[in-house]
C-alpha atoms as a PDB file:
ATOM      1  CA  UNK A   1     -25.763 -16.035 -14.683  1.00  0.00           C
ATOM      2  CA  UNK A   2     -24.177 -17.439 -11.554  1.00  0.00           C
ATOM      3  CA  UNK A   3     -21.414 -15.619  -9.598  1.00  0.00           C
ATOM      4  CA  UNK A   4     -18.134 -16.554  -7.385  1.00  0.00           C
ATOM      5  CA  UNK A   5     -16.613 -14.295  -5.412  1.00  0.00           C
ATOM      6  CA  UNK A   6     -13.166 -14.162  -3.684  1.00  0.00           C
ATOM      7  CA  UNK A   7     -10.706 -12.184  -2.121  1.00  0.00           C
ATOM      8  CA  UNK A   8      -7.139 -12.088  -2.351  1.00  0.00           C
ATOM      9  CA  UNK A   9      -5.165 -10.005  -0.037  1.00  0.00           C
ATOM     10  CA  UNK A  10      -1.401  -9.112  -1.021  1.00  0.00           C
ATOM     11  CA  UNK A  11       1.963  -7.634   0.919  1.00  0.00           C
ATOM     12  CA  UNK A  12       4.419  -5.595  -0.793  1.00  0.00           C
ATOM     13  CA  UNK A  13       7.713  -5.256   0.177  1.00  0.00           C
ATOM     14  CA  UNK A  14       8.806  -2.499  -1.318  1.00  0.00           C
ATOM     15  CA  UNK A  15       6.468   0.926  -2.129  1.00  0.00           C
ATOM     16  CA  UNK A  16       6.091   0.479  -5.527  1.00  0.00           C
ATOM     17  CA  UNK A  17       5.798  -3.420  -6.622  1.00  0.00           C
ATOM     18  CA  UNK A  18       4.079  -5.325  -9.680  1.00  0.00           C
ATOM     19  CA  UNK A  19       2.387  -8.844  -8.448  1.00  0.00           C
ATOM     20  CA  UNK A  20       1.746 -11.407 -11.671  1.00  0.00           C
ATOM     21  CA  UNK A  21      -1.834 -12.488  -9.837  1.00  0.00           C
ATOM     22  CA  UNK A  22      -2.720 -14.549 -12.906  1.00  0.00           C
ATOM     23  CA  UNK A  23      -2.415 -17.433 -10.553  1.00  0.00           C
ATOM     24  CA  UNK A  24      -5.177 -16.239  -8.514  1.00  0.00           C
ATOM     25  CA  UNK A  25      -6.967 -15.404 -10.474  1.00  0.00           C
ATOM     26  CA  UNK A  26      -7.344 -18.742 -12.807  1.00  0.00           C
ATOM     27  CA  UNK A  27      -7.838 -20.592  -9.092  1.00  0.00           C
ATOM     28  CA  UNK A  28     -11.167 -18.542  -8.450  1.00  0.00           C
ATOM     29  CA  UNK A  29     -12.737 -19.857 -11.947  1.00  0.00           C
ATOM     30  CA  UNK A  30     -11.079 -23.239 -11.327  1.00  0.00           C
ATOM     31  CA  UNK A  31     -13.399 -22.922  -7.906  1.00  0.00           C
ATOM     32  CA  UNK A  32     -16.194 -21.430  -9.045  1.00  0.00           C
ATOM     33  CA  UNK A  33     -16.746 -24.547 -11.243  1.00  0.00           C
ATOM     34  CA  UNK A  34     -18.076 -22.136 -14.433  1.00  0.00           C
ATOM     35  CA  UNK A  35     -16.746 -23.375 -18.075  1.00  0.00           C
ATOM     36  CA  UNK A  36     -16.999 -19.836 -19.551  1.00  0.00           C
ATOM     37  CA  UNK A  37     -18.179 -16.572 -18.395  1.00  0.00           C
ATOM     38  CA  UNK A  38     -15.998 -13.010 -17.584  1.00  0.00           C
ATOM     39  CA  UNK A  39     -13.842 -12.163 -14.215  1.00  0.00           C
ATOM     40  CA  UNK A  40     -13.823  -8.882 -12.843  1.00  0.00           C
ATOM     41  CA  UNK A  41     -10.881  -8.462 -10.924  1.00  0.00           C
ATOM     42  CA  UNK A  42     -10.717  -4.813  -8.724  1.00  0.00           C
ATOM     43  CA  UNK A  43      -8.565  -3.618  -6.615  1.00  0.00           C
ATOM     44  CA  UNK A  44     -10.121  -1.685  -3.548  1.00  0.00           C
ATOM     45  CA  UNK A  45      -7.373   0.662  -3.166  1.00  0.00           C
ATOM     46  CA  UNK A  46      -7.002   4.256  -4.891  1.00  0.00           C
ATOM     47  CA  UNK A  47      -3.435   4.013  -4.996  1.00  0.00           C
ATOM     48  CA  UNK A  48      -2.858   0.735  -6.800  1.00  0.00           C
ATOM     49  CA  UNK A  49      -3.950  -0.455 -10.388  1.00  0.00           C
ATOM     50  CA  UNK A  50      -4.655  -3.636 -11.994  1.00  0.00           C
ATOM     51  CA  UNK A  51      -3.540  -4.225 -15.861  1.00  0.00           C
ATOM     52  CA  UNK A  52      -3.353  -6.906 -18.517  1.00  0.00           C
ATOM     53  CA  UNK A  53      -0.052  -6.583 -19.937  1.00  0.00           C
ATOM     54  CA  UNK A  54       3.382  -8.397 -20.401  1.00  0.00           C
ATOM     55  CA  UNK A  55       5.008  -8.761 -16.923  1.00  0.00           C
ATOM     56  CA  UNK A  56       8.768  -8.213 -19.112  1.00  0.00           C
ATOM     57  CA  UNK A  57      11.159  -6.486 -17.012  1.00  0.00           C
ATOM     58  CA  UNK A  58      12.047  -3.731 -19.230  1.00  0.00           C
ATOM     59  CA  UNK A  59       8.355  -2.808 -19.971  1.00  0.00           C
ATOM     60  CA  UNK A  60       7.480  -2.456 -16.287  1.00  0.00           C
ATOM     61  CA  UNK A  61      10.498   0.101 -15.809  1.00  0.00           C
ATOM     62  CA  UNK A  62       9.045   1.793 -19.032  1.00  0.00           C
ATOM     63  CA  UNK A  63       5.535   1.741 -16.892  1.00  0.00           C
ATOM     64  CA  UNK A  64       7.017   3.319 -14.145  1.00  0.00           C
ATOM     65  CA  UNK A  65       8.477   5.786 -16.002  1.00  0.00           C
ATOM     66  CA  UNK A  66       5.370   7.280 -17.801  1.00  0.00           C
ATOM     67  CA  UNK A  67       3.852   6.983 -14.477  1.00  0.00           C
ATOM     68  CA  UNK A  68       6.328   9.126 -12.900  1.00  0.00           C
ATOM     69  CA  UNK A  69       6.349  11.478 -16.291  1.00  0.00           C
ATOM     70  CA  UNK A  70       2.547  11.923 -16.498  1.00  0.00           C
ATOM     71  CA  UNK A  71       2.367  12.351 -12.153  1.00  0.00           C
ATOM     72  CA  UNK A  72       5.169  13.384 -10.421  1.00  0.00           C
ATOM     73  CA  UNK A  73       5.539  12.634  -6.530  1.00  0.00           C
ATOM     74  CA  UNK A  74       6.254  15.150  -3.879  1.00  0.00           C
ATOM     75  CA  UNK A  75       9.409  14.037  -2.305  1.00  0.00           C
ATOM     76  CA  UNK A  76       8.578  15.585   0.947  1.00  0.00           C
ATOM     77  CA  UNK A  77       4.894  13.397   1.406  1.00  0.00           C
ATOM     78  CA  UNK A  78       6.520  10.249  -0.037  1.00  0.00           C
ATOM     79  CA  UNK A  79       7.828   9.042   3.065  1.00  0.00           C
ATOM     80  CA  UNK A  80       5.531  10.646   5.835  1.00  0.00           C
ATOM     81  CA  UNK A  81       3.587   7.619   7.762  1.00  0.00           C
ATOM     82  CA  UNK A  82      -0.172   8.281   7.485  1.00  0.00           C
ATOM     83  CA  UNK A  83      -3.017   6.350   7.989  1.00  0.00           C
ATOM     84  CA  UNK A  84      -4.922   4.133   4.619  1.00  0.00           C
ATOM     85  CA  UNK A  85      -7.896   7.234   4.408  1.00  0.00           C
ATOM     86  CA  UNK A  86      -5.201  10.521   4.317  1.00  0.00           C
ATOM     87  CA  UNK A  87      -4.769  10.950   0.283  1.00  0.00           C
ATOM     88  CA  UNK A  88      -1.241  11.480   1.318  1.00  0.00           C
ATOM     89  CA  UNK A  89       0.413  12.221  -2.279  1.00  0.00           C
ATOM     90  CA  UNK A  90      -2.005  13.039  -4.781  1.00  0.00           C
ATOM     91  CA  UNK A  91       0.256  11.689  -7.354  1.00  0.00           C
ATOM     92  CA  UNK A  92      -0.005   7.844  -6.379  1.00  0.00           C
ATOM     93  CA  UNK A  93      -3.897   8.506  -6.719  1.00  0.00           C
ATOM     94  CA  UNK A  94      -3.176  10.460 -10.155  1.00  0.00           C
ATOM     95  CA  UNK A  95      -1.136   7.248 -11.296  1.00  0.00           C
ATOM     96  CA  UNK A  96      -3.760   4.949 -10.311  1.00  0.00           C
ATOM     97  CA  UNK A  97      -6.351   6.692 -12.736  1.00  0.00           C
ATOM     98  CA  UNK A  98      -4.531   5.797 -15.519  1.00  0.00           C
ATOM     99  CA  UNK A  99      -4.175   2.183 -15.009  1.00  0.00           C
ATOM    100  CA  UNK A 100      -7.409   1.508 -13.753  1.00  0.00           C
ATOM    101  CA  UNK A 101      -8.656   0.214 -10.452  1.00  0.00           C
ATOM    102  CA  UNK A 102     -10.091  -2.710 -12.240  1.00  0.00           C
ATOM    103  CA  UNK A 103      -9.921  -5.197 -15.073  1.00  0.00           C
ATOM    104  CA  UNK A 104     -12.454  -7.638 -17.294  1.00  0.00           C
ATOM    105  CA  UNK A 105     -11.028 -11.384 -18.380  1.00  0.00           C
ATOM    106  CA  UNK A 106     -13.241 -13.752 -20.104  1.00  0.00           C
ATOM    107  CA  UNK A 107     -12.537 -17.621 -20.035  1.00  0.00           C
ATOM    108  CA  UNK A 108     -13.596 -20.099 -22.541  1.00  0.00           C
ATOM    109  CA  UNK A 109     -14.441 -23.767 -21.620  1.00  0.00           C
ATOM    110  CA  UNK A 110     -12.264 -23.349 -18.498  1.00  0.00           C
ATOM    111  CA  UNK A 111      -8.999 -21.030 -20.103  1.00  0.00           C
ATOM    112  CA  UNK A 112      -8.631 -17.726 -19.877  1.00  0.00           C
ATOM    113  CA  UNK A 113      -8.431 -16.022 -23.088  1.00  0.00           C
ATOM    114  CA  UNK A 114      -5.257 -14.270 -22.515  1.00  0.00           C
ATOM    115  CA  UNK A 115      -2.542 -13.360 -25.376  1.00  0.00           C
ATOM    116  CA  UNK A 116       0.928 -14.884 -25.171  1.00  0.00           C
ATOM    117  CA  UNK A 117       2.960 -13.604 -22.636  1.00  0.00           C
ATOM    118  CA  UNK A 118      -0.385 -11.366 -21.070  1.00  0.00           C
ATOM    119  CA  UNK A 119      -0.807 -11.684 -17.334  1.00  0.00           C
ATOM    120  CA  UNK A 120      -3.198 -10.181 -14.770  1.00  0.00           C
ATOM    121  CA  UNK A 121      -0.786  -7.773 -12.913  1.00  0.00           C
ATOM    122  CA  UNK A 122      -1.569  -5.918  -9.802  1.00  0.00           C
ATOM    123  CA  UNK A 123       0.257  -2.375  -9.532  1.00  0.00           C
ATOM    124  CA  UNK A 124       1.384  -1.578  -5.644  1.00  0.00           C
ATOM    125  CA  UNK A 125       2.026   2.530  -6.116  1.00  0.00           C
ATOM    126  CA  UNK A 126       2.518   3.539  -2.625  1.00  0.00           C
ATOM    127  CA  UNK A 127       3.187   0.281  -0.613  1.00  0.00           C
ATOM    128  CA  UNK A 128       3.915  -1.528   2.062  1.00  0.00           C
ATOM    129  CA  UNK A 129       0.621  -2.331   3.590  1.00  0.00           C
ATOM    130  CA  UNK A 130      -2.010  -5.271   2.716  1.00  0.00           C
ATOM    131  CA  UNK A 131      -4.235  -4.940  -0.240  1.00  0.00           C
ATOM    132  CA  UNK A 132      -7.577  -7.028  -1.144  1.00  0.00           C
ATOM    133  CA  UNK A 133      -8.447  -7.773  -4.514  1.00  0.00           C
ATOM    134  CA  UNK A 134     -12.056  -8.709  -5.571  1.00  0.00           C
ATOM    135  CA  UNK A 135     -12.238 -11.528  -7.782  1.00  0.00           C
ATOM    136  CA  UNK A 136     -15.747 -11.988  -9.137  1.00  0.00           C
ATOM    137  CA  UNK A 137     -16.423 -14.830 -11.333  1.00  0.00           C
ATOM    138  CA  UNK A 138     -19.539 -14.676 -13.383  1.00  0.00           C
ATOM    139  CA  UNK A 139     -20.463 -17.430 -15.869  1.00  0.00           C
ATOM    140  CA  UNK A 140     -22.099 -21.024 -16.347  1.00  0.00           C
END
């Protein structure tokens, strides 16, 4: 099996913020010149989470919600500056465990096999810095 690697390195604008990376991430396995084969796609941050899901308004303000319900922030550390290796709020890091750092998409003779309506999303939970995102292409 041959592999393709890229990275893709996003801004947010606001501290919590959903990119639709789907773009991205079909360029790498138009690049990597494989017909089928499986994309890993990880983020290398522990307070950010990458899904396959519906990019619908109304879900991602459901998402938020849970996230919020399941790990609450503390007010008082959400808006402190600190450097990318303080933990700062434990919550954001909480969050991030249940999305998932990372995510699996196979492709068939050059599509990926998503469902209607799925995209690759990346989750910014505690923003407004640049991320990277490993895209690794493996196939033939």
């Amino acid at each position: 099996m041959k592999i393709y690697n890229e990275h893709v390195t996003l801004q947010s604008k606001k501290p919590r913020e959903v990119f639709n990376i789907t773009t991205q991430v079909k360029a790498a396995m138009e690049k990597s010149g494989f017909r089928d084969g499986v994309i890993l796609v990880s983020s290398l941050h522990s307070n950010s989470g990458v899904i396959v899901n519906e990019q619908e308004p109304r879900f991602l303000q459901v998402l938020d919600n849970w996230l919020h319900q399941l790990a609450p922030s503390q007010e008082d550390s959400q808006n402190q500056e600190r450097p990318e290796s303080d933990a700062g709020d434990a919550a954001f890091h909480l969050q991030s465990l249940l999305l998932h750092h990372q995510v699996m998409v196979s492709f068939t003779e050059t599509r990926l096999d998503l469902g209607l309506g799925q995209a690759v999303l990346f989750v910014e939970l505690d923003g407004l810095r640049p991320r990277r995102i490993v895209v690794k292409v493996m196939g033939e």
